[in-house]
Protein backbone atom coordinates (compact mmCIF):
# COMPACT_ATOMS: atom_id res chain seq x y z
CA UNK A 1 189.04 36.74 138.33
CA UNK A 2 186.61 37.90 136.18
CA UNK A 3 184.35 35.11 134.63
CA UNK A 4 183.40 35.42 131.09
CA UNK A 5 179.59 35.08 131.94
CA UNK A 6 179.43 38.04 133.42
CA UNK A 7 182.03 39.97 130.50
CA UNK A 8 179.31 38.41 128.25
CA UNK A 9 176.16 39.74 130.03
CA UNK A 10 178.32 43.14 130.92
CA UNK A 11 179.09 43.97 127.20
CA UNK A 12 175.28 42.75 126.38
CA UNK A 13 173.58 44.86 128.36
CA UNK A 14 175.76 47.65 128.03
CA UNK A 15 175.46 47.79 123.90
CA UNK A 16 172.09 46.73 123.45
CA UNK A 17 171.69 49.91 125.63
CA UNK A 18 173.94 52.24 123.88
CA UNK A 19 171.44 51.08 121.07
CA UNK A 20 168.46 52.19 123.17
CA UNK A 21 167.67 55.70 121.61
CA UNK A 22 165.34 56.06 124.77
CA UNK A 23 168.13 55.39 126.72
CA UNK A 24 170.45 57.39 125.40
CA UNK A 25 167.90 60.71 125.87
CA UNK A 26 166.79 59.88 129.00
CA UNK A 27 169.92 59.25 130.92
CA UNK A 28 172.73 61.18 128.64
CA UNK A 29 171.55 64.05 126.95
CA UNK A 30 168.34 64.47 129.41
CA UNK A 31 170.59 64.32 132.22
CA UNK A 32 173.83 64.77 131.53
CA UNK A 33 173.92 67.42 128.62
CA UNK A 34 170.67 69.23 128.65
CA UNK A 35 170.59 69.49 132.97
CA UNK A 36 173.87 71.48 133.34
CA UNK A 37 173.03 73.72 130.14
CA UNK A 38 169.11 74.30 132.00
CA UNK A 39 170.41 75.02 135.12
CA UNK A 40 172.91 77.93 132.96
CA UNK A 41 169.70 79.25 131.68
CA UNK A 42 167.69 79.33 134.87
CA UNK A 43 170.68 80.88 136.35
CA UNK A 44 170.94 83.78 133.61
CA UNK A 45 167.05 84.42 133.62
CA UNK A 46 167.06 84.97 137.42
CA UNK A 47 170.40 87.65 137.28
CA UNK A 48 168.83 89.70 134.31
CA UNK A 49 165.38 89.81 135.82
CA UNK A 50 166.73 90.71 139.51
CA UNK A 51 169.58 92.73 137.47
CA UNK A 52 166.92 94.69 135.65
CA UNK A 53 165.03 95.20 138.26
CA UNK A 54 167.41 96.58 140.65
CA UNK A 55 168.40 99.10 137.98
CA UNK A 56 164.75 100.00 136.85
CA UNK A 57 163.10 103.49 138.61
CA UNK A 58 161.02 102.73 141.49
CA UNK A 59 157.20 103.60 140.80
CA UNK A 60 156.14 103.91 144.50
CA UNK A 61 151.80 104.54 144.78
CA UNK A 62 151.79 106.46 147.74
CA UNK A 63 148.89 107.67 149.72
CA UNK A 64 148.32 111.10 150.86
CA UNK A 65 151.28 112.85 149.68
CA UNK A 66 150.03 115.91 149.76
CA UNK A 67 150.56 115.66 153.74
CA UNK A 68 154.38 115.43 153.62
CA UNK A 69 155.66 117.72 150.58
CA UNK A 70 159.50 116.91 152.06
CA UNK A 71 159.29 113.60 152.03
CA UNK A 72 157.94 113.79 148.51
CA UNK A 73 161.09 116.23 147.47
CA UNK A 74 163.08 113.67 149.07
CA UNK A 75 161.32 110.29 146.64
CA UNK A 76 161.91 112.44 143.78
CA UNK A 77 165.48 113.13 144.28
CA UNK A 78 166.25 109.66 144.42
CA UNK A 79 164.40 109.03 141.19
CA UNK A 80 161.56 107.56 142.35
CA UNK A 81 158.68 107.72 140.26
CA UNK A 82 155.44 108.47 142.31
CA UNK A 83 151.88 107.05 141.67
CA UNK A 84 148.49 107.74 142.44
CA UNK A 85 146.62 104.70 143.79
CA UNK A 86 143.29 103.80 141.98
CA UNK A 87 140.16 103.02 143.53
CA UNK A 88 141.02 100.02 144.88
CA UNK A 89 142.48 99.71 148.51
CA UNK A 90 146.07 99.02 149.10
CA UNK A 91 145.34 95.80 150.53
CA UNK A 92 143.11 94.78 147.81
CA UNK A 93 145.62 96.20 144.81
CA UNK A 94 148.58 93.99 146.78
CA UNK A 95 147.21 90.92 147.39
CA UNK A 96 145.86 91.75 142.73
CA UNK A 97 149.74 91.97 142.22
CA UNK A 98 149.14 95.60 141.03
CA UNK A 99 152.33 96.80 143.01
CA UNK A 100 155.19 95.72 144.44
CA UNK A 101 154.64 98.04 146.97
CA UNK A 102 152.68 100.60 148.55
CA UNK A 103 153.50 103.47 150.54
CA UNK A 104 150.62 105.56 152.79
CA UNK A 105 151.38 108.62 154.65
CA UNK A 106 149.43 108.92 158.09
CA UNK A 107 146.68 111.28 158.60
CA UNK A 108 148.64 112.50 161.54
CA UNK A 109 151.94 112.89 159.73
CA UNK A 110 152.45 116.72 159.33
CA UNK A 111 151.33 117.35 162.99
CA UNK A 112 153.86 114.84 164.50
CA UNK A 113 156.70 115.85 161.57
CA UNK A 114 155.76 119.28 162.80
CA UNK A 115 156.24 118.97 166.89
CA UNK A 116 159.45 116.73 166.63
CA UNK A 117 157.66 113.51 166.60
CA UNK A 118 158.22 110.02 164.97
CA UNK A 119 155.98 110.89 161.92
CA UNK A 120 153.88 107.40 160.68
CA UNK A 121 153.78 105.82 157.32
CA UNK A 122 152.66 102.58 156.36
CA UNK A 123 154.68 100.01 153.70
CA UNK A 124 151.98 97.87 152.10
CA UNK A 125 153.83 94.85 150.52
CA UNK A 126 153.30 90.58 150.26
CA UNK A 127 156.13 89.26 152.28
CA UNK A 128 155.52 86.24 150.84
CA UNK A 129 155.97 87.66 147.39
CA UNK A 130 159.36 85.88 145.66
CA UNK A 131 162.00 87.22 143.38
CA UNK A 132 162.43 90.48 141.97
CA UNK A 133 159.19 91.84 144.19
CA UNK A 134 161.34 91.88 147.25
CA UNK A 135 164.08 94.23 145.50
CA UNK A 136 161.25 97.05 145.07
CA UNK A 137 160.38 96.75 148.79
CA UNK A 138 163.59 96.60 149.68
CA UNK A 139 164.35 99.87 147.84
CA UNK A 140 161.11 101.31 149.06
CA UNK A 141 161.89 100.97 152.87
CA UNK A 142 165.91 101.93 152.31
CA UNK A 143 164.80 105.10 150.60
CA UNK A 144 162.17 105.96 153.40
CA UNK A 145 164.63 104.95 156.49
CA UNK A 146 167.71 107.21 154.60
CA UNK A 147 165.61 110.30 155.24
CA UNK A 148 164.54 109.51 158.32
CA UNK A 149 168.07 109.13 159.43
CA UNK A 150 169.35 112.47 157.46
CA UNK A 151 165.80 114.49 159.26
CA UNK A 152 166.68 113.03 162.69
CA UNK A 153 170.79 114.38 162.33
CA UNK A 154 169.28 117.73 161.05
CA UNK A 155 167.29 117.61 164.50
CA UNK A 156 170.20 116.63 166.79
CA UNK A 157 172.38 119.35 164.92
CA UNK A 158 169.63 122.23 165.70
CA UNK A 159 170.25 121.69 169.44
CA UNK A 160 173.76 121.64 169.28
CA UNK A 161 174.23 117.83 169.66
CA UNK A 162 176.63 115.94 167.10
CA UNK A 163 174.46 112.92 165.58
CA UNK A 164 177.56 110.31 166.42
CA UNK A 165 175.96 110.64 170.13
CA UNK A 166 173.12 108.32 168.69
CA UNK A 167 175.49 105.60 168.03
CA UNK A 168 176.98 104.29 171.31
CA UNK A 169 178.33 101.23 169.34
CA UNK A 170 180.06 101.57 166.33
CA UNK A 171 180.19 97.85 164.05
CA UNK A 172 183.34 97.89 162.13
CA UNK A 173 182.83 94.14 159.72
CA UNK A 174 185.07 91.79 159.04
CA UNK A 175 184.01 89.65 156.55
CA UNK A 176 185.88 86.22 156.07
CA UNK A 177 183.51 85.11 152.96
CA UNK A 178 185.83 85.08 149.79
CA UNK A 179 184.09 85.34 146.75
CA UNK A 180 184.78 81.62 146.17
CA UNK A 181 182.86 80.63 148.88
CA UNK A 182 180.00 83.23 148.40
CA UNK A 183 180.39 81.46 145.10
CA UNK A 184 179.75 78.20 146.63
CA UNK A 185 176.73 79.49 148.48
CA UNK A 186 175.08 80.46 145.30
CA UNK A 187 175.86 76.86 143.90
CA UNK A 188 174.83 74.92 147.25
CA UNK A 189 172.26 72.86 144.43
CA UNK A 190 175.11 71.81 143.02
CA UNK A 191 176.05 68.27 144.65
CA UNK A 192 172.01 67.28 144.79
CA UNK A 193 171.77 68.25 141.10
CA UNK A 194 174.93 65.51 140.49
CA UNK A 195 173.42 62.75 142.84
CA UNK A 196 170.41 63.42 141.09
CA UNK A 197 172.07 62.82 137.33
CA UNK A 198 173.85 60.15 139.26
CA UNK A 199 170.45 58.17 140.01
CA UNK A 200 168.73 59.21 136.94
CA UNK A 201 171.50 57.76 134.56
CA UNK A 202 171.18 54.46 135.97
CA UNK A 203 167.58 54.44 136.56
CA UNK A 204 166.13 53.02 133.04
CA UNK A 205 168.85 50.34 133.12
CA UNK A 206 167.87 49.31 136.23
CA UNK A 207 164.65 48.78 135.49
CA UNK A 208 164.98 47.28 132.41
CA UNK A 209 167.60 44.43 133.25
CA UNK A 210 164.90 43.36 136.09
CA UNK A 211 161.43 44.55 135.79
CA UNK A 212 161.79 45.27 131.74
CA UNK A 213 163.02 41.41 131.34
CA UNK A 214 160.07 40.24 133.94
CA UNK A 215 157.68 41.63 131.85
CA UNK A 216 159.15 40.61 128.32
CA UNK A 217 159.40 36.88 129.63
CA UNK A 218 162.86 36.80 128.58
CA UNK A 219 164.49 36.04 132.08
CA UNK A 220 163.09 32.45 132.00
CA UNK A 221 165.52 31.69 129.50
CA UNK A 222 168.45 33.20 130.29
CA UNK A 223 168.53 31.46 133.44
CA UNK A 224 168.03 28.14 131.75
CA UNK A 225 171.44 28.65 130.48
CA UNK A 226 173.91 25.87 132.45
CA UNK A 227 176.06 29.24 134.39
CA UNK A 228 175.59 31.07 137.44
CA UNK A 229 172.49 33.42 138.24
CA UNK A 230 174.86 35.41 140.51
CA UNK A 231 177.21 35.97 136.91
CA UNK A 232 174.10 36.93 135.19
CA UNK A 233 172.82 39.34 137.86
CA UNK A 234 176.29 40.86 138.51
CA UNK A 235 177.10 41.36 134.90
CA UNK A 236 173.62 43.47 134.71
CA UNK A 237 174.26 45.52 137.92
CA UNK A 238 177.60 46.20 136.68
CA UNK A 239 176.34 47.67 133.30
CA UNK A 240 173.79 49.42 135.41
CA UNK A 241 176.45 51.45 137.57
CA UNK A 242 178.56 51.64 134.37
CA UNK A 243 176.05 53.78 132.92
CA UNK A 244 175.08 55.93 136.23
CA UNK A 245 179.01 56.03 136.26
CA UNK A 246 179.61 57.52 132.40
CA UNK A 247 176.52 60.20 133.14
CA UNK A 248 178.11 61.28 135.91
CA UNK A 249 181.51 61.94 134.29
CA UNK A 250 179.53 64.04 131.28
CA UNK A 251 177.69 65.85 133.57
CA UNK A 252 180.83 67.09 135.43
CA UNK A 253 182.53 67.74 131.58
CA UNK A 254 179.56 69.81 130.75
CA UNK A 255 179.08 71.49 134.10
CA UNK A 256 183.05 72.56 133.59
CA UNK A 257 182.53 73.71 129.80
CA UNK A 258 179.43 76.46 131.21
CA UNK A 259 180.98 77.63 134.19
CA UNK A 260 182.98 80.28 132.06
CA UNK A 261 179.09 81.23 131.02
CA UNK A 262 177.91 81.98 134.40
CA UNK A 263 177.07 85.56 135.35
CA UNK A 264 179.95 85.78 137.98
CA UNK A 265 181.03 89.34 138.07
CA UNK A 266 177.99 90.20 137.93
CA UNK A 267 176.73 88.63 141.36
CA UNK A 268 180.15 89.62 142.76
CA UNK A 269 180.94 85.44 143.27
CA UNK A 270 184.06 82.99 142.16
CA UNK A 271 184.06 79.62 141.27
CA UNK A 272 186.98 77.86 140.78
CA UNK A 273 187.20 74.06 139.81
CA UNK A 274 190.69 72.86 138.81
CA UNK A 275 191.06 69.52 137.13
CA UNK A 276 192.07 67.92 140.47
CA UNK A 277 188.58 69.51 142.28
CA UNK A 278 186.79 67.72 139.46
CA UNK A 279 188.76 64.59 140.03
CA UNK A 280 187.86 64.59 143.59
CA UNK A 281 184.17 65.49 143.07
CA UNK A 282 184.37 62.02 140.31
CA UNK A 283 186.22 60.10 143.16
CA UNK A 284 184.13 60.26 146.00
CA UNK A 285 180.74 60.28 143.95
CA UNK A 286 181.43 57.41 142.01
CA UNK A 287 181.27 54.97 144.59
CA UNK A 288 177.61 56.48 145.12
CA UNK A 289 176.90 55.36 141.46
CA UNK A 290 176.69 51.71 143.28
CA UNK A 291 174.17 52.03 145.63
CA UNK A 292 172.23 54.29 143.53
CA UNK A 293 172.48 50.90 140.95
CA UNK A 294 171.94 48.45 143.95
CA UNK A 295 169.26 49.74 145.60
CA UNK A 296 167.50 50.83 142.12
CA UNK A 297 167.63 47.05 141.24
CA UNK A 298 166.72 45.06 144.59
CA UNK A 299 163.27 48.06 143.98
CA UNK A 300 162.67 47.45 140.39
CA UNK A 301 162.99 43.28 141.23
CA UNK A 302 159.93 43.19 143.43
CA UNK A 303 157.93 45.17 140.65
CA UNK A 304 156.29 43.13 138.26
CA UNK A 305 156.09 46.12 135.03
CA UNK A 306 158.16 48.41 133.81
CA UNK A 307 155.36 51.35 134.44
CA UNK A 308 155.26 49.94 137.82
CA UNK A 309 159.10 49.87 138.52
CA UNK A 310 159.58 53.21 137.13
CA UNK A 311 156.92 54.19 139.74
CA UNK A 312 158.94 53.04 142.24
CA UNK A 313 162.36 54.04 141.31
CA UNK A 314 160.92 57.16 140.60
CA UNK A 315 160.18 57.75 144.38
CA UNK A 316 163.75 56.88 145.24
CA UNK A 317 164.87 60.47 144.01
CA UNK A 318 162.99 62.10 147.29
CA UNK A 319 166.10 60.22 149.18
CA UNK A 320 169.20 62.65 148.31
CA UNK A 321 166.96 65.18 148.75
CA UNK A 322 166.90 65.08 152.32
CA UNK A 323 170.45 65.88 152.94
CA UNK A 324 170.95 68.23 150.66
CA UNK A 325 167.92 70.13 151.61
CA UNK A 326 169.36 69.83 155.29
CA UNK A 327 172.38 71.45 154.17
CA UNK A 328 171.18 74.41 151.85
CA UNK A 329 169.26 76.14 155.39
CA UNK A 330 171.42 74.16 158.22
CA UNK A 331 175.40 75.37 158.48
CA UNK A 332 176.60 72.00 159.72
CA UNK A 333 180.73 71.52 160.88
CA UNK A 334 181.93 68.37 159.29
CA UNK A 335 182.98 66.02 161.21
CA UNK A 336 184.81 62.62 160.64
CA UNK A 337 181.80 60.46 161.13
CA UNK A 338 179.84 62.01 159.06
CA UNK A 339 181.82 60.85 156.07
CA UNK A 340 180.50 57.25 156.83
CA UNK A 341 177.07 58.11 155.82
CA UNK A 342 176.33 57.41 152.19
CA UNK A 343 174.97 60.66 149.97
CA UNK A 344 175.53 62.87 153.47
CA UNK A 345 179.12 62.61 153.32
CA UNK A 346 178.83 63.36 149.50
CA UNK A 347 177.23 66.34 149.87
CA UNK A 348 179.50 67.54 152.55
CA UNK A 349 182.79 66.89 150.08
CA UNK A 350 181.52 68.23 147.10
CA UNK A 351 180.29 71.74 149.43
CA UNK A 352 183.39 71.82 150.74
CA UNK A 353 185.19 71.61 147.12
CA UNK A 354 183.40 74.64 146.04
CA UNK A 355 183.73 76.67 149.12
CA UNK A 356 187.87 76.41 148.08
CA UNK A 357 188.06 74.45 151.00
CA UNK A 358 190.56 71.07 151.55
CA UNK A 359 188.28 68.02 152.49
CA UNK A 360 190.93 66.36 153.59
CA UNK A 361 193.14 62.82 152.85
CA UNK A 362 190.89 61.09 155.47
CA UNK A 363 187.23 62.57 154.84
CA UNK A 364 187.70 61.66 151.31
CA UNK A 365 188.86 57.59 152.13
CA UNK A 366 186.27 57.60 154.66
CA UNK A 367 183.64 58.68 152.38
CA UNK A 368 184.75 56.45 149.44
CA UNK A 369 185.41 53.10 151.30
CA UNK A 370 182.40 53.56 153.23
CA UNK A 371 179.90 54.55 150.44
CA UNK A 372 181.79 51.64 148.88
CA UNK A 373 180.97 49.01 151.70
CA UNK A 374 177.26 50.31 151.90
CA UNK A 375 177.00 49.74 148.22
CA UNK A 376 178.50 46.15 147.77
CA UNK A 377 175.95 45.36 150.57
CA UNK A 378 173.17 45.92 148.76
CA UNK A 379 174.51 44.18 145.26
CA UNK A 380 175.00 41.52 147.27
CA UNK A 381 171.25 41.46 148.43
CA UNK A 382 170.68 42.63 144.61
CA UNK A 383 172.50 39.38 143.20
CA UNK A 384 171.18 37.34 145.70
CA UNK A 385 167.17 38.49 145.16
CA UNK A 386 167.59 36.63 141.82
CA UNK A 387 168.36 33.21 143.52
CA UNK A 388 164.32 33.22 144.42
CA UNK A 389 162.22 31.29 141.89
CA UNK A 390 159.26 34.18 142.53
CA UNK A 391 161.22 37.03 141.04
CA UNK A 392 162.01 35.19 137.92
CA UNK A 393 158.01 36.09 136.64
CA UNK A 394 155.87 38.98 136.49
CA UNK A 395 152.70 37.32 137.42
C-alpha cells in the first residue's frame, strides 16, 4: 500500500522539477531530443564526407614517374590525377598532412620491370591517419596491385601458361551478414548512447533531492515533520527514476522518428525496429533506470554541494562504458548468465534487437528481474543512508 507521504513527496519533487527550466534542458531536450537528432547529424556528416571522397579523382604525387611510363598509362586510365611532389620529402609532406598519400617509383624499377622482376615502389601514407584519409590509400594501393595482377597474367600468358595456375585455391564467400545486422554493426553505439540518456536524465534530480537540499538547509525541516524518513527518501528516489524513466521513453520516440533520416541505402545497411523491438528495448532498460537512480543518490548523499555531487555523479558515466566498449571490438556469444549482470546484459539485449535477432523469453526475465533485484538493493541502502543524523547537513 502506498502511503500518502511518499504520493506527497513523489508529486513534489516531480512538479517542482517539471518547473525546473534547468531541468527540463538538461535531462529532456539535452538528452532526450537534441542526443538522437546529434547523433543523425554526426552520422550524415561522416557518409557525405567518406561518400565524397570515395567518388572524388585520386591526386596521387608520385615520384619518379618518368621511370615507369606504363604504370603511368595505367594511373591515368583509371582517372587518377598525377602530381609532382614539391621540395619537401615525402615523409616530411605526410606527417604536414599535404597528401593522403604518396607514391615513389624505385630507382631500380625499369631494370627489374625490364628482366621479369618484382619491380619496387614505395606507398608513403599515416596509418594512423582517420576517416576519409584511409579511402585515398586504399584506392592508391588497389589501383597499383590491379596492374600488377593484369602485368603478371600478361607474363604467364607469354609462356604459354593460363594465369588460373597461380591460384591453387579458389575462395567462393558465403556471407551470412543481412543487411539488418550489418545495420546493427554500424549502430553498435546505440545501447551505450540509451544507458547514457538513461543516467543523464536522472542525474540532476538525484543530486538535487540529496546534495541540492544539503546545501539549501532545507532537509532539516522536512525531517522534523512527525512521518517516516524512509517515505520521504523513497518518494524522492521514486521521482528520481521517474524522470530517468520518461527520458528514456523520449529518447527511444525520437530515435524511432530519425531512423527514416538515416543514410541507409547509401551504406548498403537495414534497420528495422517494430513497435514490439521498441517495447522490448523500454522493458528490459527500464529496470536499469533504478540503479542508475539508486546508486546516483547513495553518491550524491555523501557529497556535501551540489558542484561537488555533480562531480561525482559525473564520474559514474565512465561505468556503462566499460561494457559497451567491450562489446563494440569483442564478438561475445550470449549466454544465460550473462543476463544477470546489470548494464552487461542490457547491452547484450538491445545488440541483439538490432541485429534482427530473438533475445529470447528467458534472457529478457533474467535481465529484468535481475537488474530489478540489483536495483532495489541499492534503494534500500539509498533509503536507509538517510536514517544517519550526519547526512542530514552539509557541513
Amino acid at each position: 500500500m502506498i502511503s500518502n507521504v511518499f504520493k506527497v513527496v513523489f508529486l513534489k519533487e516531480v512538479t517542482e522539477n517539471l518547473r525546473d527550466k534547468r531541468t527540463i534542458m538538461s535531462s529532456l531536450v539535452m538528452s532526450a531530443v537534441f542526443g538522437p537528432l546529434f547523433m543523425l547529424g554526426l552520422i550524415h556528416m561522416m557518409t557525405n564526407i567518406s561518400k565524397g571522397k570515395a567518388e572524388e579523382q585520386l591526386e596521387l604525387p608520385v615520384i619518379n614517374m618518368e621511370g615507369a611510363q606504363n604504370l603511368e598509362k595505367h594511373l591515368l586510365s583509371q582517372g587518377v590525377k598525377i602530381l609532382t611532389l614539391g621540395e619537401k620529402s615525402p615523409e616530411q609532406s605526410i606527417l604536414d598532412k599535404d597528401h593522403d598519400v604518396i607514391l615513389e617509383i624505385d630507382e631500380s624499377y625499369a631494370d627489374s620491370f625490364t628482366q621479369g622482376q618484382p619491380a619496387k615502389v614505395k606507398l608513403y601514407f599515416d596509418g594512423s591517419a582517420k576517416g576519409s584519409t584511409n579511402i585515398s590509400v586504399r584506392k592508391a594501393r588497389s589501383i597499383i596491385n590491379g596492374y600488377s595482377s593484369s602485368i603478371g597474367a600478361i607474363r604467364l600468358q607469354l609462356r604459354g601458361v593460363s594465369p588460373s595456375i597461380m591460384k591453387a585455391v579458389s575462395i567462393e564467400n558465403h556471407d551470412q551478414a543481412s543487411v539488418q545486422s550489418k545495420g546493427a554493426q554500424f549502430m553498435n553505439f546505440l545501447p551505450y548512447f540509451l544507458i547514457i540518456i538513461l543516467f543523464s536524465g536522472s542525474m540532476y534530480l538525484a543530486i538535487d533531492t540529496t546534495a541540492g537540499e544539503k546545501e539549501r538547509k532545507s532537509l532539516e525541516p522536512l525531517f522534523l515533520n512527525p512521518v517516516s524518513r524512509k517515505e520521504i527518501l523513497a518518494g524522492k528516489l521514486a521521482a528520481t527514476i521517474t524522470f530517468g524513466v520518461i527520458t528514456l521513453i523520449l529518447s527511444i520516440i525520437v530515435f524511432k522518428l530519425t531512423i527514416p533520416f538515416y543514410p541507409m541505402k547509401a551504406m548498403g545497411i537495414s534497420l528495422e525496429l517494430g513497435f514490439s523491438k521498441l517495447i522490448t528495448m523500454v522493458l528490459v532498460l527500464m529496470p536499469l533506470a533504478v540503479v542508475a537512480g539508486a546508486i546516483q543518490t547513495i553518491i550524491a548523499s555523501f557529497s556535501k554541494s551540489f558542484k561537488e555531487a555533480q562531480t561525482y555523479v559525473g564520474l559514474l558515466i565512465l561505468i556503462p562504458m566499460v561494457p559497451s566498449m567491450v562489446l563494440m571490438f569483442l564478438s561475445i556469444k550470449e549466454k544465460l548468465w550473462m543476463m544477470a549482470i546489470p548494464i552487461l546484459n542490457q547491452n547484450l539485449i538491445i545488440n541483439q534487437i538490432i541485429r534482427g535477432e530473438e533475445p529470447g523469453l528467458a534472457a529478457i526475465l533474467v535481465t529484468v528481474f535481475g537488474t530489478l533485484f540489483f536495483g532495489l538493493i541499492l534503494a534500500s541502502i539509498a533509503v536507509r543512508l538517510y536514517n544517519k543524523e550526519s547526512m542530514l547537513f552539509a557541513d
